[in-house]
N, C-alpha and C. Protein backbone atom coordinates (compact mmCIF):
# COMPACT_ATOMS: atom_id res chain seq x y z
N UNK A 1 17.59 1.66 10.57
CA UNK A 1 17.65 2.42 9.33
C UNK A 1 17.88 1.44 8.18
N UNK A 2 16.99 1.40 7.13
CA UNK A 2 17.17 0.68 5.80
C UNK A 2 18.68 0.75 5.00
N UNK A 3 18.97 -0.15 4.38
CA UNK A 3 20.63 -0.13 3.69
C UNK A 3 19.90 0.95 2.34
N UNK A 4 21.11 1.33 2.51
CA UNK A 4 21.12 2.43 1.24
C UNK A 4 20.31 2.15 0.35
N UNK A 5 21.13 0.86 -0.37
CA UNK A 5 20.29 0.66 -1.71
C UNK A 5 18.91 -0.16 -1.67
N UNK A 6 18.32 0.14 -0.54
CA UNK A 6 17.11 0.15 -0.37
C UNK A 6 16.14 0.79 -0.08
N UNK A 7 16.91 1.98 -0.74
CA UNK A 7 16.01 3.25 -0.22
C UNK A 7 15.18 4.17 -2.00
N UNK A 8 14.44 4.34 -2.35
CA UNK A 8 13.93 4.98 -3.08
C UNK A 8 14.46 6.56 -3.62
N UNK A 9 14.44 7.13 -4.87
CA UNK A 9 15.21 8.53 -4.98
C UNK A 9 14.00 9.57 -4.36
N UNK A 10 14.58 10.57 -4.24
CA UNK A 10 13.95 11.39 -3.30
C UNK A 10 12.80 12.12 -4.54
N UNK A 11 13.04 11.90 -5.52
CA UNK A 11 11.69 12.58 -6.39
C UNK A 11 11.12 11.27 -6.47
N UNK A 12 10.99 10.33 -5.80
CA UNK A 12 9.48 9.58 -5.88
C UNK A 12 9.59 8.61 -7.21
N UNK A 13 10.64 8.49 -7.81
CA UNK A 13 10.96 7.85 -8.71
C UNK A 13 11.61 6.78 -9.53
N UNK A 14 12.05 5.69 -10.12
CA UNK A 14 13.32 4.93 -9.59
C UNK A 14 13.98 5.23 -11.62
N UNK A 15 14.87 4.96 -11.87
CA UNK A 15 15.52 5.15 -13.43
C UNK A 15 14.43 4.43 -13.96
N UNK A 16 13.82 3.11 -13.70
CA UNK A 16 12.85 2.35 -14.67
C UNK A 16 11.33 3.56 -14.76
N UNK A 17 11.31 4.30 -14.31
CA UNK A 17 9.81 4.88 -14.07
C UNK A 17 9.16 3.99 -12.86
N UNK A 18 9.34 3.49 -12.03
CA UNK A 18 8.65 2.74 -11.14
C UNK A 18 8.31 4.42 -9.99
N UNK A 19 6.84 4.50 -9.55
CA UNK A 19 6.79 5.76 -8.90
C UNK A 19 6.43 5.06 -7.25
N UNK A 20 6.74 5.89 -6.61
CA UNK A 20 7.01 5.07 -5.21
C UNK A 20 5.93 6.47 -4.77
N UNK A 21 5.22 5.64 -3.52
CA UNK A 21 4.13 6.24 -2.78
C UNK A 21 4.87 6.26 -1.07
N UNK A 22 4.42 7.11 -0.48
CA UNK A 22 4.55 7.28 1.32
C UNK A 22 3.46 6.68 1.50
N UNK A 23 2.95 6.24 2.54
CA UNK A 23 1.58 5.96 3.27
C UNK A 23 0.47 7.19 2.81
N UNK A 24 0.98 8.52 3.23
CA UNK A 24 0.17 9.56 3.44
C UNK A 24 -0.08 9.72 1.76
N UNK A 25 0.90 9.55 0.59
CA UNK A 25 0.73 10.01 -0.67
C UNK A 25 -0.35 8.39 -1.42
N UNK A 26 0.03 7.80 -0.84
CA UNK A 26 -1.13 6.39 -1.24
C UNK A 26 -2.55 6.26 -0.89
N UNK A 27 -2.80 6.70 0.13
CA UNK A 27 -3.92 7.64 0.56
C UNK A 27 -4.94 8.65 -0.09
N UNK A 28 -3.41 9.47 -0.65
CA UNK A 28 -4.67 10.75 -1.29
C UNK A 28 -4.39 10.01 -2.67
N UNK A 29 -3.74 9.50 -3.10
CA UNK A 29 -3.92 8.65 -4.80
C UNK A 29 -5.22 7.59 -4.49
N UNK A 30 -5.21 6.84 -3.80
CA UNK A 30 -6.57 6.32 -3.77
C UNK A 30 -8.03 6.76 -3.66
N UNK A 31 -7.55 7.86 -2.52
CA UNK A 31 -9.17 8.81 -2.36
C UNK A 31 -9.72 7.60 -1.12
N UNK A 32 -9.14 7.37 -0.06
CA UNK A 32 -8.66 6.53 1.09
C UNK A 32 -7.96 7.14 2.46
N UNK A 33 -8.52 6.99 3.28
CA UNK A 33 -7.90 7.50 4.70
C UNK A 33 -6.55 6.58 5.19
N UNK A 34 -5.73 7.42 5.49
CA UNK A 34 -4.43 6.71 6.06
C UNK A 34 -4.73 5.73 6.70
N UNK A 35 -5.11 5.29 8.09
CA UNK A 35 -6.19 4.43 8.68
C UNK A 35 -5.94 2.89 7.51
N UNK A 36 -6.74 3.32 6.61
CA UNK A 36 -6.61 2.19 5.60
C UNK A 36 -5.64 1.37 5.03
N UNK A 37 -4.99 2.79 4.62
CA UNK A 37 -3.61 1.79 4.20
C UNK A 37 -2.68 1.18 5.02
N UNK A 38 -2.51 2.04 6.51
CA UNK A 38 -1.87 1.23 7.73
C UNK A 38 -2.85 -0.31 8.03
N UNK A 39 -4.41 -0.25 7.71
CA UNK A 39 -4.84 -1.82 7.86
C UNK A 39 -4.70 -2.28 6.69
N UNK A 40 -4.57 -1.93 5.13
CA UNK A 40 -3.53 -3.05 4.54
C UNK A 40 -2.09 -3.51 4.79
N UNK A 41 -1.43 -2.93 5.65
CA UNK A 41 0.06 -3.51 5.59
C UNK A 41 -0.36 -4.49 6.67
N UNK A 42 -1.56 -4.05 7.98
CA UNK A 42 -1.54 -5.17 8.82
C UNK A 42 -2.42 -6.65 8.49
N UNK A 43 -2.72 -6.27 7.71
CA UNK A 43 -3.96 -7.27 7.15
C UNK A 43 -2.80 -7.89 5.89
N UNK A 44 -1.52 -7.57 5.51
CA UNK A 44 -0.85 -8.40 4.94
C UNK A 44 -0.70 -8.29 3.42
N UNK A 45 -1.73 -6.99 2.88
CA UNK A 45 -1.94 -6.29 1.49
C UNK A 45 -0.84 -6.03 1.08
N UNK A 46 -0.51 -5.35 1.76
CA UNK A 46 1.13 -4.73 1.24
C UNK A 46 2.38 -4.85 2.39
N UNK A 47 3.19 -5.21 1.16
CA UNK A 47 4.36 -6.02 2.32
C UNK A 47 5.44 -5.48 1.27
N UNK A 48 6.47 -5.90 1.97
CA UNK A 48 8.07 -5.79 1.28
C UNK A 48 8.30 -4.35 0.86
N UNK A 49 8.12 -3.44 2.29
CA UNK A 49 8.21 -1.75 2.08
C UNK A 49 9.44 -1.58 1.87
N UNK A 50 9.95 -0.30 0.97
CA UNK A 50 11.02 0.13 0.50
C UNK A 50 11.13 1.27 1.46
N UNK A 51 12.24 1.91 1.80
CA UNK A 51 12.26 3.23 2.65
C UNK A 51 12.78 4.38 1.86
N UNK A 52 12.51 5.09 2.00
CA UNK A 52 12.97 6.84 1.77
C UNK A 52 13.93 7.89 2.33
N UNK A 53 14.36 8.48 2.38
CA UNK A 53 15.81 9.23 2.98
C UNK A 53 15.38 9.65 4.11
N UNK A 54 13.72 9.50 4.59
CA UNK A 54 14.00 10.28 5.95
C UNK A 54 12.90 8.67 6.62
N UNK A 55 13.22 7.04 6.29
CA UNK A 55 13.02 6.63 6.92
C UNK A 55 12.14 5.73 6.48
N UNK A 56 10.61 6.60 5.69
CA UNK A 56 9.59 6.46 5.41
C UNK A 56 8.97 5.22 4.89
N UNK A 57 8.09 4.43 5.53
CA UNK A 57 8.22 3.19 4.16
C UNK A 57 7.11 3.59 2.81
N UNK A 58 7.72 2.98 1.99
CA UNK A 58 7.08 3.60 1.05
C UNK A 58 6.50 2.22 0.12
N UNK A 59 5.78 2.26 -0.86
CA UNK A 59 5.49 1.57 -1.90
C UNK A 59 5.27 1.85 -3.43
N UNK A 60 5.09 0.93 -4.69
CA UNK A 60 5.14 1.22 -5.57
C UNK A 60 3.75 1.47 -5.97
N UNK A 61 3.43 2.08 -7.06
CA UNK A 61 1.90 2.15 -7.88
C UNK A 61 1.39 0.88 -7.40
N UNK A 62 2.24 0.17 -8.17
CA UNK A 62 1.44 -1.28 -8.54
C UNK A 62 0.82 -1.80 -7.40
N UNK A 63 2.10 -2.14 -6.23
CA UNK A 63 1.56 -2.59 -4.45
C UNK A 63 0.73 -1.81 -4.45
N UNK A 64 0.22 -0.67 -4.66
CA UNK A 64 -0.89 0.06 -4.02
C UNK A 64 -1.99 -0.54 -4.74
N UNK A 65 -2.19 -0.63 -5.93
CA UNK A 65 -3.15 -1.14 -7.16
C UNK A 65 -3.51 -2.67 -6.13
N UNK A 66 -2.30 -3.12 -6.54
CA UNK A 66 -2.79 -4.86 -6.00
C UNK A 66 -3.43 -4.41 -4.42
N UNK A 67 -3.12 -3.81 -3.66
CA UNK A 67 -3.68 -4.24 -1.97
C UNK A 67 -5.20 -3.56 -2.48
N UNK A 68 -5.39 -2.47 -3.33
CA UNK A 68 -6.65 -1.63 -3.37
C UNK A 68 -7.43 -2.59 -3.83
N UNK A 69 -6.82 -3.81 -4.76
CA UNK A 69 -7.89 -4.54 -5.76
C UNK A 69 -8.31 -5.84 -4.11
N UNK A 70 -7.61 -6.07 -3.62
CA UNK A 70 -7.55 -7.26 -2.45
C UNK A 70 -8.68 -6.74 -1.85
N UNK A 71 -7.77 -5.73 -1.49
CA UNK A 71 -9.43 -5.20 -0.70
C UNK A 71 -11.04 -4.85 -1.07
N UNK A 72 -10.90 -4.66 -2.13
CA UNK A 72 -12.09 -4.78 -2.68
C UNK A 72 -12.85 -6.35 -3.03
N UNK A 73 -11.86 -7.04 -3.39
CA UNK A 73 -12.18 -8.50 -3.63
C UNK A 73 -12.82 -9.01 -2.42
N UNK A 74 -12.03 -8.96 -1.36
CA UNK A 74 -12.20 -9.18 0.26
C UNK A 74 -13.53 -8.34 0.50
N UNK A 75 -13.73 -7.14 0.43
CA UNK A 75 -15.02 -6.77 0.82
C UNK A 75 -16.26 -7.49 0.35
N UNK A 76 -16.28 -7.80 -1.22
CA UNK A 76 -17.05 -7.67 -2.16
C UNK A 76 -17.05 -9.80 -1.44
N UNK A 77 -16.25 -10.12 -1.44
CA UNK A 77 -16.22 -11.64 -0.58
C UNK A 77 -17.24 -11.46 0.39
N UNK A 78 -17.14 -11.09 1.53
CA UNK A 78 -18.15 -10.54 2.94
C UNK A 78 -19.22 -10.30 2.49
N UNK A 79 -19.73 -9.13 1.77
CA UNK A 79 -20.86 -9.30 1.57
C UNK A 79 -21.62 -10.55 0.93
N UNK A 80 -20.90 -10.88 -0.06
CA UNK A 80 -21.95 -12.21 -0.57
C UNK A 80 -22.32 -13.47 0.97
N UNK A 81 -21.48 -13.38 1.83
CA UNK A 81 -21.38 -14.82 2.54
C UNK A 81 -23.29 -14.89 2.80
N UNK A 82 -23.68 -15.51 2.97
CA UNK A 82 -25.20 -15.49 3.44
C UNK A 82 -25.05 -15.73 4.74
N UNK A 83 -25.65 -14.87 5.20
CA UNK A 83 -25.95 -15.04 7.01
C UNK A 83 -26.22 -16.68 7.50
N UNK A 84 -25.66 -16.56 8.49
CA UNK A 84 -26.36 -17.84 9.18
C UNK A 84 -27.38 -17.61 9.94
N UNK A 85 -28.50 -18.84 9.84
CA UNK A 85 -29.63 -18.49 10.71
C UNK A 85 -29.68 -19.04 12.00
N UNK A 86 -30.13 -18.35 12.94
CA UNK A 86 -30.09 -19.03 14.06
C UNK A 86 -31.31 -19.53 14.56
């Protein structure tokens, strides 16, 4: 279980305005299958999860913004590579 003060307020919110996401709520803000965002935390996109009162790890806007932009960078990388010929 996460230390207290590492846990996020339960309206999704912190005093600065910082808005904190679940997996499942980062998902439907992206317009993205869960699937996805569990392979950005393993692929290393998003790291340094905060938890929630019943556990949850959660993240901020921004972590979600930055892993969404990675991943796109990273895709948009792959396609350019030029095939190798054999």
């Amino acid at each position: 279980m996460p230390h207290p003060t590492n846990r996020a307020p339960a309206d999704g919110r912190d005093a600065d305005g910082t808005i904190w996401f679940t997996i499942a709520e980062a998902a439907a803000f992206t317009g993205r299958a869960v699937q996805t965002i569990y392979s950005w935390e393993r692929r290393g996109h998003l790291t340094d999860p905060r938890h929630d009162e019943q556990g949850r790890r959660i993240y901020t806007q921004q972590q979600i913004a930055d892993a969404e932009r990675t991943a796109r960078h990273n895709a948009a990388a792959t396609r350019r590579v030029e095939p190798i010929a054999c």
